[in-house]
N, C-alpha and C. Protein backbone atom coordinates (compact mmCIF):
# COMPACT_ATOMS: atom_id res chain seq x y z
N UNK A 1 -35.87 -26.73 -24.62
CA UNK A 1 -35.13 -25.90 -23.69
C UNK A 1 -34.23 -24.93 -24.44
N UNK A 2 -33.51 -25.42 -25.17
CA UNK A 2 -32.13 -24.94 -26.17
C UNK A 2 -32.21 -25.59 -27.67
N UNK A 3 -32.07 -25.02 -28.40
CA UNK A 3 -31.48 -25.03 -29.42
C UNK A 3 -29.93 -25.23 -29.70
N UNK A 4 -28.94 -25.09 -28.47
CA UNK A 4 -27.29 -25.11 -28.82
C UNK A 4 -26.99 -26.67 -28.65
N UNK A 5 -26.37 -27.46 -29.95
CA UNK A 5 -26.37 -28.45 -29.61
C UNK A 5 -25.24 -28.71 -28.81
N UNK A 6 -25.55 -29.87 -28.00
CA UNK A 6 -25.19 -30.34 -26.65
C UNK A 6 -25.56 -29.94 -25.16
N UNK A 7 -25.98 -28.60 -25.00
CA UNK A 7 -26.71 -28.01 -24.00
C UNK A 7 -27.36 -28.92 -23.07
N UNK A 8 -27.98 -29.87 -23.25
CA UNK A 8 -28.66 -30.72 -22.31
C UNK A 8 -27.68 -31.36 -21.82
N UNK A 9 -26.66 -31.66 -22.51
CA UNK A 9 -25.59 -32.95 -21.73
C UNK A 9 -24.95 -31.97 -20.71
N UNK A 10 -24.31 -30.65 -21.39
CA UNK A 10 -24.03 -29.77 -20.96
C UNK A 10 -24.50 -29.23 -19.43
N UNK A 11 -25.64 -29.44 -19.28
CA UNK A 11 -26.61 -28.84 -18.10
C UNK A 11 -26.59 -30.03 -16.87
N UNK A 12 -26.73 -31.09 -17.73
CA UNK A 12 -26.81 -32.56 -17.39
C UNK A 12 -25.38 -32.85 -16.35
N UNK A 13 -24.21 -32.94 -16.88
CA UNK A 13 -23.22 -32.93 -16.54
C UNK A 13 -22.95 -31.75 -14.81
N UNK A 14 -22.92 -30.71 -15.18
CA UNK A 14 -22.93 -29.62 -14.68
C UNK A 14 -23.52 -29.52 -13.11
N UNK A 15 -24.79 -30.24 -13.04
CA UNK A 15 -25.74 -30.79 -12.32
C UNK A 15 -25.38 -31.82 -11.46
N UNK A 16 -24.48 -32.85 -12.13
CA UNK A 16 -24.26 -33.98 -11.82
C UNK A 16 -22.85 -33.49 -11.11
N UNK A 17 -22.18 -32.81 -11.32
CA UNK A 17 -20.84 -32.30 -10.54
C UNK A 17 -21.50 -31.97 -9.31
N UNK A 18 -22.39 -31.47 -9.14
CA UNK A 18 -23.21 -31.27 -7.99
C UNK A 18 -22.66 -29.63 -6.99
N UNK A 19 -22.24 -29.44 -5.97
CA UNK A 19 -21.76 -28.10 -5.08
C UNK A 19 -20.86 -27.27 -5.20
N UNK A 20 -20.44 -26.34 -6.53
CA UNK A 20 -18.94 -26.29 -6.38
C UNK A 20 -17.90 -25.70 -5.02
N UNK A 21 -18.88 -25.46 -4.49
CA UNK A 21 -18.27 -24.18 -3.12
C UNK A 21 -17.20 -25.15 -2.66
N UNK A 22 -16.43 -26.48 -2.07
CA UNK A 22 -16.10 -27.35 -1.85
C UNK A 22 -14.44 -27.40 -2.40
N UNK A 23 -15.22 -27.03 -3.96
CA UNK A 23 -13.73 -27.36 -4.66
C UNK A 23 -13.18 -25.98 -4.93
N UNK A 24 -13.94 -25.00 -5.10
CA UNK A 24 -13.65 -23.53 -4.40
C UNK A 24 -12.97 -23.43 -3.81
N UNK A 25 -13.12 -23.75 -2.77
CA UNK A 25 -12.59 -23.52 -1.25
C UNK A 25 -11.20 -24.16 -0.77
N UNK A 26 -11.06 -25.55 -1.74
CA UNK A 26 -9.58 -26.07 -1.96
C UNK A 26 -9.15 -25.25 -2.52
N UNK A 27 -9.39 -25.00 -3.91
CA UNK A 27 -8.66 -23.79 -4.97
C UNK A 27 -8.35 -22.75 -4.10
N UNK A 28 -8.87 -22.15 -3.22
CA UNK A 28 -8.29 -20.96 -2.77
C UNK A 28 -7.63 -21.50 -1.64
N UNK A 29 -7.70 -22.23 -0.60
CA UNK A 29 -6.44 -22.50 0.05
C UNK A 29 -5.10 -22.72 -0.26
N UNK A 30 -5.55 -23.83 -1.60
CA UNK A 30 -4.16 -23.73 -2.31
C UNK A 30 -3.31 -22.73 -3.23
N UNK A 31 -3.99 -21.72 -3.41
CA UNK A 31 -3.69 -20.74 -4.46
C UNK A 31 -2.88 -19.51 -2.61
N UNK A 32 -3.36 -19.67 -1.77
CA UNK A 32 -2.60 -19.00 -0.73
C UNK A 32 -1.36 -19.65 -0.06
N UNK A 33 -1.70 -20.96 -0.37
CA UNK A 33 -0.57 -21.69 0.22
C UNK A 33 0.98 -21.26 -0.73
N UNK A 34 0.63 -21.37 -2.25
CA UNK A 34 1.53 -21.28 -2.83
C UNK A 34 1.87 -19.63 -3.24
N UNK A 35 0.70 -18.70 -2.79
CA UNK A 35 1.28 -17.90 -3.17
C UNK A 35 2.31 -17.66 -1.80
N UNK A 36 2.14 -17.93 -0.51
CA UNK A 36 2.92 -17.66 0.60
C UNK A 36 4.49 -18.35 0.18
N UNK A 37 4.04 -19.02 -0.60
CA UNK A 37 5.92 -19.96 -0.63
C UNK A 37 6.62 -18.59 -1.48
N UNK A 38 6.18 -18.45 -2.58
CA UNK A 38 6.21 -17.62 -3.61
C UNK A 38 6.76 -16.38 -3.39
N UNK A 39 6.02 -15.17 -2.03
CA UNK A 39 5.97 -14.15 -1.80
C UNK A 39 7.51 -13.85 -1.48
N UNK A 40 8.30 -12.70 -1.87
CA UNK A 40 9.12 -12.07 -0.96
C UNK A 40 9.01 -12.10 -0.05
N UNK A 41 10.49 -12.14 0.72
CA UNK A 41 10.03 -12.21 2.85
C UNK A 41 11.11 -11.35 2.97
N UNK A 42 10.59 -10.36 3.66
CA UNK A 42 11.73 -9.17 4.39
C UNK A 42 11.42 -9.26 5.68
N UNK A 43 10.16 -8.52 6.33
CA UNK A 43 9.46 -8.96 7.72
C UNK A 43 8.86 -10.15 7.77
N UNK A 44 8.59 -10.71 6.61
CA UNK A 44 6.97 -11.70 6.59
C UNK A 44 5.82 -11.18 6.53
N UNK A 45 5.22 -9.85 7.14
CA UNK A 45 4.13 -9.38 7.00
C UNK A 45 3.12 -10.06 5.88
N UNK A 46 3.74 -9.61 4.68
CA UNK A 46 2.77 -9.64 3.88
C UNK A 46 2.64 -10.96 3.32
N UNK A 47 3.20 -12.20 3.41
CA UNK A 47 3.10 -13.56 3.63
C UNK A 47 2.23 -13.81 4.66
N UNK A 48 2.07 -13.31 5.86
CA UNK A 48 1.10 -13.53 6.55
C UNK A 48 -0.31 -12.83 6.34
N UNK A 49 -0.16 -11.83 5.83
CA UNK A 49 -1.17 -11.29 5.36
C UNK A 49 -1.80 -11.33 4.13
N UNK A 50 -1.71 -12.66 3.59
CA UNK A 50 -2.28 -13.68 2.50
C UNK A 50 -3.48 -14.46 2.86
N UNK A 51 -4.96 -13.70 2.81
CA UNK A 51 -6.04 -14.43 3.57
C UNK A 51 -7.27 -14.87 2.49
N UNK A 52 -8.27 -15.46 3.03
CA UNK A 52 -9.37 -16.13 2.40
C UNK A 52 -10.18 -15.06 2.24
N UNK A 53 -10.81 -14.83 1.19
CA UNK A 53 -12.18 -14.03 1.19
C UNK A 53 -13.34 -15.11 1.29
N UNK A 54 -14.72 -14.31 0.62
CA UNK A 54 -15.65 -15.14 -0.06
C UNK A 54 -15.30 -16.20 -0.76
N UNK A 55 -16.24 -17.05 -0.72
CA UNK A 55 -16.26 -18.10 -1.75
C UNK A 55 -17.90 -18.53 -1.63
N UNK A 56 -18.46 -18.09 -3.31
CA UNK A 56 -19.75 -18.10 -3.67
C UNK A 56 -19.53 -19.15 -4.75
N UNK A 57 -20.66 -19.52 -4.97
CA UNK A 57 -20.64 -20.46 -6.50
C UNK A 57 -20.22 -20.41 -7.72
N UNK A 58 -19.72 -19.28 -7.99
CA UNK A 58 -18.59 -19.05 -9.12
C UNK A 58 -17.59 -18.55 -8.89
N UNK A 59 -17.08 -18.44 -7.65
CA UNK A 59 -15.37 -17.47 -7.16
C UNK A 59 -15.29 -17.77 -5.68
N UNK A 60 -13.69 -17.66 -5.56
CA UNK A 60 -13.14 -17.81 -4.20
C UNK A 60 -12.27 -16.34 -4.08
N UNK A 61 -12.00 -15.49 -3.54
CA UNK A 61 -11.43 -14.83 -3.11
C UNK A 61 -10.31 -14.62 -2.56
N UNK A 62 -9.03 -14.31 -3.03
CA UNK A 62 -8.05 -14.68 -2.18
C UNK A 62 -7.22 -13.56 -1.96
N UNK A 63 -6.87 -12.48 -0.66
CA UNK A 63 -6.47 -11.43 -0.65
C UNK A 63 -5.34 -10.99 -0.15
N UNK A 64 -4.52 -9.69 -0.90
CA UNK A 64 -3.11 -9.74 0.25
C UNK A 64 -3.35 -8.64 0.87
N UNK A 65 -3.34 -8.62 2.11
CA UNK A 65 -4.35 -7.30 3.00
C UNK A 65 -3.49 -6.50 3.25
N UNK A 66 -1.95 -5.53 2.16
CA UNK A 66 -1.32 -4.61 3.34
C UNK A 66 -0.92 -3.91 2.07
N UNK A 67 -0.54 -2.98 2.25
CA UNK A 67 -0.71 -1.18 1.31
C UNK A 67 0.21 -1.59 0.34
N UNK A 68 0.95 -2.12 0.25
CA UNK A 68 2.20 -2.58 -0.53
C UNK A 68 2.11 -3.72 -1.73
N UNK A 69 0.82 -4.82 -1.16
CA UNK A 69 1.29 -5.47 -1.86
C UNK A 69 1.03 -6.00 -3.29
N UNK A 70 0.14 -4.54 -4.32
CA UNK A 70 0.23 -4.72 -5.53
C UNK A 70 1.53 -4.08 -6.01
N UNK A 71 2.09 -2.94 -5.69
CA UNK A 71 3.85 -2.94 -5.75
C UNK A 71 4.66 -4.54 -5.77
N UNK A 72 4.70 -4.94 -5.27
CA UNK A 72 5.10 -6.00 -4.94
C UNK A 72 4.94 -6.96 -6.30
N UNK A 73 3.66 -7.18 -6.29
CA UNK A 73 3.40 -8.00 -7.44
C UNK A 73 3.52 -7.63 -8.88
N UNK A 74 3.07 -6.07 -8.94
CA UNK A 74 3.19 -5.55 -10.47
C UNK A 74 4.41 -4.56 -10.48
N UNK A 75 5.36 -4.24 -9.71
CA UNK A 75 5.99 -3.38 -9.81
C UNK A 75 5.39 -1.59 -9.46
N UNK A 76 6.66 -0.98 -9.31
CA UNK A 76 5.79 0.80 -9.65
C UNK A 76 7.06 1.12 -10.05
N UNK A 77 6.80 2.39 -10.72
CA UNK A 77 7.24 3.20 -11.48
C UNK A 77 8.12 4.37 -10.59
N UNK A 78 9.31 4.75 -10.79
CA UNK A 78 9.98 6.36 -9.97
C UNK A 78 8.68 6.93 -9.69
N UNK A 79 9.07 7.64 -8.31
CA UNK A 79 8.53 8.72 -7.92
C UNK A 79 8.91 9.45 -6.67
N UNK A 80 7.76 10.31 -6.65
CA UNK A 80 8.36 11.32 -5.46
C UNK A 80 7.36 11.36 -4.12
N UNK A 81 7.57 11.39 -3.39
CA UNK A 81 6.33 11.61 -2.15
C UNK A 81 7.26 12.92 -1.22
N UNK A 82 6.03 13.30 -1.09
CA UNK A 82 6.04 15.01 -0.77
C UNK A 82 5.31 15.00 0.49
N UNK A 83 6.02 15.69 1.53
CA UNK A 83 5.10 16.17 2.66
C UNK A 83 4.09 17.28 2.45
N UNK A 84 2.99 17.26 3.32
CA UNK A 84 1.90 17.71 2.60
C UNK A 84 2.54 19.12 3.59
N UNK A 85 2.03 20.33 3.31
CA UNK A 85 2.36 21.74 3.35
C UNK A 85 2.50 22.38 4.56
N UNK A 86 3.75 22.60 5.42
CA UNK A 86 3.77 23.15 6.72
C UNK A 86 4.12 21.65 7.62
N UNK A 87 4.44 20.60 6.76
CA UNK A 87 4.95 19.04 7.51
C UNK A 87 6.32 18.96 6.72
N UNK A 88 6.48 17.53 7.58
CA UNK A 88 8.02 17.33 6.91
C UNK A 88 8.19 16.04 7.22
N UNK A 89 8.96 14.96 6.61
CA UNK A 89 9.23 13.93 6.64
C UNK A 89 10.27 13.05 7.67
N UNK A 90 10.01 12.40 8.71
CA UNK A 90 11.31 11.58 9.32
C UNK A 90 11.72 10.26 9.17
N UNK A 91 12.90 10.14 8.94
CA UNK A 91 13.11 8.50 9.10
C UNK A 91 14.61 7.99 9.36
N UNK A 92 14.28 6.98 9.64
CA UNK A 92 16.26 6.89 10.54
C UNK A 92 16.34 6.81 9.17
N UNK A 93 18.16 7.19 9.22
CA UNK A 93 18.79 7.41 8.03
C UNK A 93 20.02 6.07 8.46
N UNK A 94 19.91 5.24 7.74
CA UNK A 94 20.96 4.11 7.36
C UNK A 94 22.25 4.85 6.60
N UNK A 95 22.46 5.92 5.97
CA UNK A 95 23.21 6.16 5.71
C UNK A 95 24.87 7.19 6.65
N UNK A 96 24.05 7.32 8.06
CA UNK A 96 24.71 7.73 9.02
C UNK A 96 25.51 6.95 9.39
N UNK A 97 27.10 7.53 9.49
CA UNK A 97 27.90 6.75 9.92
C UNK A 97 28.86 7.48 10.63
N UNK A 98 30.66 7.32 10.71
CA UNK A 98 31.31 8.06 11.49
C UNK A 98 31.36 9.67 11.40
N UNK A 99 30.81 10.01 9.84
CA UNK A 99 31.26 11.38 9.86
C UNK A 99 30.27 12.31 10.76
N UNK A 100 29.29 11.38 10.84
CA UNK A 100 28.20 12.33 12.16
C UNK A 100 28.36 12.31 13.57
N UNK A 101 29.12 10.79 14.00
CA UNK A 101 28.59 10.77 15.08
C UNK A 101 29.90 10.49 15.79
N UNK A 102 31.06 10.44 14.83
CA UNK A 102 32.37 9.62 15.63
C UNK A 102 32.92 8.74 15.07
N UNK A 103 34.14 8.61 14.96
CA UNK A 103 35.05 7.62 15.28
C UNK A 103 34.12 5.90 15.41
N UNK A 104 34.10 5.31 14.72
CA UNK A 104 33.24 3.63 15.30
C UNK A 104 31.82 3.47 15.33
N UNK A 105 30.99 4.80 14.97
CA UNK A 105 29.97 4.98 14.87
C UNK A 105 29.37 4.29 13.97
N UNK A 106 28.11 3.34 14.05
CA UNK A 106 27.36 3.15 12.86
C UNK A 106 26.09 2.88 13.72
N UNK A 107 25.10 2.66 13.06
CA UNK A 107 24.09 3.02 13.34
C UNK A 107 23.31 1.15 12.85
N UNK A 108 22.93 0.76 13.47
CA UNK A 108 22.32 -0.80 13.06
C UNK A 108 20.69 -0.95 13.02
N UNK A 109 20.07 -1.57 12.23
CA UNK A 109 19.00 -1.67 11.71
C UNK A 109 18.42 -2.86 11.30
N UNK A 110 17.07 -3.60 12.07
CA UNK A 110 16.39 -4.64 11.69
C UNK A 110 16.30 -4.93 10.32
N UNK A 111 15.34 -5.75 10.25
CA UNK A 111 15.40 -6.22 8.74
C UNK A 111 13.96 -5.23 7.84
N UNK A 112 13.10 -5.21 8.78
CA UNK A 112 12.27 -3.69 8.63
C UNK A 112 12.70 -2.43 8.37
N UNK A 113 13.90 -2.58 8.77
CA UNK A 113 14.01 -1.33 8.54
C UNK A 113 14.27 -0.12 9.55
N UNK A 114 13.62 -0.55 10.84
CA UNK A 114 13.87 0.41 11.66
C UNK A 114 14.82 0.10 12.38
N UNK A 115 15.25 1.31 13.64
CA UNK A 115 16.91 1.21 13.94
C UNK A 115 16.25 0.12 15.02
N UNK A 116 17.49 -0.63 15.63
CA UNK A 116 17.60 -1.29 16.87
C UNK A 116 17.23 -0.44 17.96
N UNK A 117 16.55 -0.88 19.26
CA UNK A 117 16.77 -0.29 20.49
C UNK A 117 17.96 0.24 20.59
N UNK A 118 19.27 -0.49 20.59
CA UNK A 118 20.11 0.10 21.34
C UNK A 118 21.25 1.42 20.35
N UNK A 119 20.70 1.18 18.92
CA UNK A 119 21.57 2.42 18.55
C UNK A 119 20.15 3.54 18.75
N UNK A 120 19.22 3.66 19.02
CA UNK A 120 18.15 4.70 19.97
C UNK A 120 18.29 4.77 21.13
N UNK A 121 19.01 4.18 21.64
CA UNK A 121 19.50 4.64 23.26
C UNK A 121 20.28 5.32 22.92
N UNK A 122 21.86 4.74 22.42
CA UNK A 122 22.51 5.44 21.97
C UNK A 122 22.93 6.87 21.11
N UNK A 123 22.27 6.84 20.14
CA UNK A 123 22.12 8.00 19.50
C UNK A 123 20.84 9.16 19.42
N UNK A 124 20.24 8.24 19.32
CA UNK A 124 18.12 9.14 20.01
C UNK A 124 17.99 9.76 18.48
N UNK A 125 17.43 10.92 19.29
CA UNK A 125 16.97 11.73 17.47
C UNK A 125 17.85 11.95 15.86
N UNK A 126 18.71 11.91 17.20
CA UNK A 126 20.09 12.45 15.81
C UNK A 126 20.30 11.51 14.46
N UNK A 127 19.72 10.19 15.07
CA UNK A 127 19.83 9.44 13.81
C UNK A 127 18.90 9.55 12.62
N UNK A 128 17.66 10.41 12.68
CA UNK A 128 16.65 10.50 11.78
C UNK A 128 16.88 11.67 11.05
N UNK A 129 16.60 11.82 9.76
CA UNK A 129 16.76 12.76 8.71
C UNK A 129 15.34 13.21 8.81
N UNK A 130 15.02 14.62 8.69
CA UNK A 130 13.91 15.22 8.73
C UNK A 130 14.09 16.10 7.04
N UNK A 131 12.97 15.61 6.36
CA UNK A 131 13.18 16.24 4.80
C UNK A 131 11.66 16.45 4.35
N UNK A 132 12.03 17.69 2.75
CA UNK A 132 10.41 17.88 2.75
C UNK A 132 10.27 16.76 1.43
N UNK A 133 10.57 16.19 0.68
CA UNK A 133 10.53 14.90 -0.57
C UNK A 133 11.36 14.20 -0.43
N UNK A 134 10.84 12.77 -1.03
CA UNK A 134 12.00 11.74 -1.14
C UNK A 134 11.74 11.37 -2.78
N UNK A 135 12.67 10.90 -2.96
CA UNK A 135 12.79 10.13 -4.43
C UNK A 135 12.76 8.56 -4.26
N UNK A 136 11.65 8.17 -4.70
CA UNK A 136 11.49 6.96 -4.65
C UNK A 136 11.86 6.20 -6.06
N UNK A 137 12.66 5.10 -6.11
CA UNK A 137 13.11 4.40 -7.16
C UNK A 137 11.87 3.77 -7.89
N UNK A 138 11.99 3.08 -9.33
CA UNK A 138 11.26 2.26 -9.88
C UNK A 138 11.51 0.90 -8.98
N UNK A 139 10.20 0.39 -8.60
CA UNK A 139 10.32 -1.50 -7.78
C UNK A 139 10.48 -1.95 -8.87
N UNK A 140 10.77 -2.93 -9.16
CA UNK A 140 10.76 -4.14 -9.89
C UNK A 140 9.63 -5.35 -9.15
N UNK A 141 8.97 -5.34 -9.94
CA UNK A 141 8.01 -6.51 -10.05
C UNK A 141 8.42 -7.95 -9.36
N UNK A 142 8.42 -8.40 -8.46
CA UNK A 142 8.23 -9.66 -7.79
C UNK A 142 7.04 -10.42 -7.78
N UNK A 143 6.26 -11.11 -9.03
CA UNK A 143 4.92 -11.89 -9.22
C UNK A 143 4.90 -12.96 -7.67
N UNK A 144 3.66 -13.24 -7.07
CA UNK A 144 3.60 -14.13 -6.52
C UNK A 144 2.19 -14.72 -6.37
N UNK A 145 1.03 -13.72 -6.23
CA UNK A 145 -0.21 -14.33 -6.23
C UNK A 145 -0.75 -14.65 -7.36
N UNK A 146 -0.36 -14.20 -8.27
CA UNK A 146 -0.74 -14.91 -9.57
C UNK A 146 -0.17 -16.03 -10.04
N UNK A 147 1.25 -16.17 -10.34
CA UNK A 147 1.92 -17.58 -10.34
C UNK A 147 1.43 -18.82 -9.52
N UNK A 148 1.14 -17.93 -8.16
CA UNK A 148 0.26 -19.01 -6.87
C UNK A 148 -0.96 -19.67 -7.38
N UNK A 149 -1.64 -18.81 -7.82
CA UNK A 149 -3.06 -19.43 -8.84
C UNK A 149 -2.77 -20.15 -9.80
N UNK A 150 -2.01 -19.62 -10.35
CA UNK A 150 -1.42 -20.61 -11.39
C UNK A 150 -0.90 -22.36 -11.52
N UNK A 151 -0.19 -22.43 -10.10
CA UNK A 151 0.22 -23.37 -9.82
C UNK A 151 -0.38 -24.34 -9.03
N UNK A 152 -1.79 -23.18 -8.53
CA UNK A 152 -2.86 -24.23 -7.60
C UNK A 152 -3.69 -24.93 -8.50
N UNK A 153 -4.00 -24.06 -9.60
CA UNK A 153 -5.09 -24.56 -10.64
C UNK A 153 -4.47 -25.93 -11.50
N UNK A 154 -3.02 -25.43 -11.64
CA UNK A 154 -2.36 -26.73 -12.10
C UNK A 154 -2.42 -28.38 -11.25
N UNK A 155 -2.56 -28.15 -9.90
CA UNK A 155 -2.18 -29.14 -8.83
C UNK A 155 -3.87 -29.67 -8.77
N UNK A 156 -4.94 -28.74 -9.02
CA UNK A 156 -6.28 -29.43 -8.79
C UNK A 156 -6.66 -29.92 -10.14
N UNK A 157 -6.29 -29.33 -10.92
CA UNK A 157 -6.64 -30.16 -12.41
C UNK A 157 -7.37 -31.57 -12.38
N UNK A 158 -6.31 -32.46 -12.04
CA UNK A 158 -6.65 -33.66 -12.21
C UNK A 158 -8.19 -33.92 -11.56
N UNK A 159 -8.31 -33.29 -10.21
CA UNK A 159 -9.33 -33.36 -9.34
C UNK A 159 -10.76 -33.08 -10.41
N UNK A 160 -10.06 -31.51 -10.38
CA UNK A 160 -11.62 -31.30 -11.52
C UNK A 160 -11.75 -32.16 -12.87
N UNK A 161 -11.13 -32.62 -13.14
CA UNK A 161 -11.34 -33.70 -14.88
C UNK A 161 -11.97 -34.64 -14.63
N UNK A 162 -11.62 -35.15 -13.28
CA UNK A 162 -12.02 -36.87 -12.50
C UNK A 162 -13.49 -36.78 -12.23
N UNK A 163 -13.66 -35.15 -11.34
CA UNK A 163 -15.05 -34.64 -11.39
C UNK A 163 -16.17 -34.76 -12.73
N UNK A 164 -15.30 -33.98 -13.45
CA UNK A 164 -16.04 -33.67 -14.86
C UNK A 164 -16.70 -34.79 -15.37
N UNK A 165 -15.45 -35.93 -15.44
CA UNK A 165 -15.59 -36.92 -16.24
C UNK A 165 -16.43 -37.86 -15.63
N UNK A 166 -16.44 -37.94 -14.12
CA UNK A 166 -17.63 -38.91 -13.58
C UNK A 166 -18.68 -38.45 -13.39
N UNK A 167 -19.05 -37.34 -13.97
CA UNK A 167 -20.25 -36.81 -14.22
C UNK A 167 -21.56 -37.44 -15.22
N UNK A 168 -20.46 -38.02 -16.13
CA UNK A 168 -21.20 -38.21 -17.46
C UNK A 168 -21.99 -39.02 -17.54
């Protein structure tokens, strides 16, 4: 068959572990479980949006489904985002306070980010800044789906050795 010695035990063994899709399929539940502990929580979104892909005979898939969340994990760098030509940018401005609107004025805001109903009753358009760039800061890196793998692969270990080893 082979010439590499051990190859037969090798094949032998391998065989004898028998389906891996099974232990796959743990590995990636647990690699989501922990990356969800792991993740930053501002809304939750993207903790909830920690899902299963594929899982074929050599990989499980495990995905974070929302625009943000390799920022998140690897960081980004300053920058600028620009309205594209003849547009312009809106967004409530948190930084509005009495000198716009009054005396006691402030303006209150979920944890998202956007204003409350009632300072939009209250104040309506006036609270949004309309601009043509923003300056976006450097993120700082918050790891979570990788550490998550990390710590799942650690927790099944034993499982797969027990496997391995009663193979033989």
């Amino acid at each position: 068959m082979s010439n590499v010695q051990g190859m037969d035990a090798l094949l032998h063994r391998l065989d004898a572990i028998g389906e891996p899709k099974p232990l796959l399929r743990a590995l990636q539940l647990s690699t989501i479980h922990e990356a969800q502990a792991l993740v930053p929580r501002k809304t939750g979104l993207l903790q909830r949006r920690i899902v299963p892909g594929a899982v074929t005979n050599d990989h499980a898939i495990v995905k974070a489904d929302t625009p943000y969340a390799a920022p998140v994990e690897f960081g980004s760098k300053a920058h600028i985002i620009k309205a594209k030509p003849g547009h312009a940018l809106a967004f409530a401005s948190q930084g509005i306070t009495t000198e716009r609107f009054g005396p006691g004025a402030t303006l209150k805001f979920r944890k998202s980010g956007r204003l409350t109903a009632g300072s939009m009753r209250k104040y309506g358009n006036a609270a949004f800044v309309v601009v043509k760039s923003v300056k976006i800061p450097r993120i700082r890196a918050h790891p979570y789906l990788i550490p998550g793998a990390k710590k799942a692969t650690g927790s099944l270990k034993d499982i797969i050795v027990a496997q391995w080893n009663s193979a033989a």
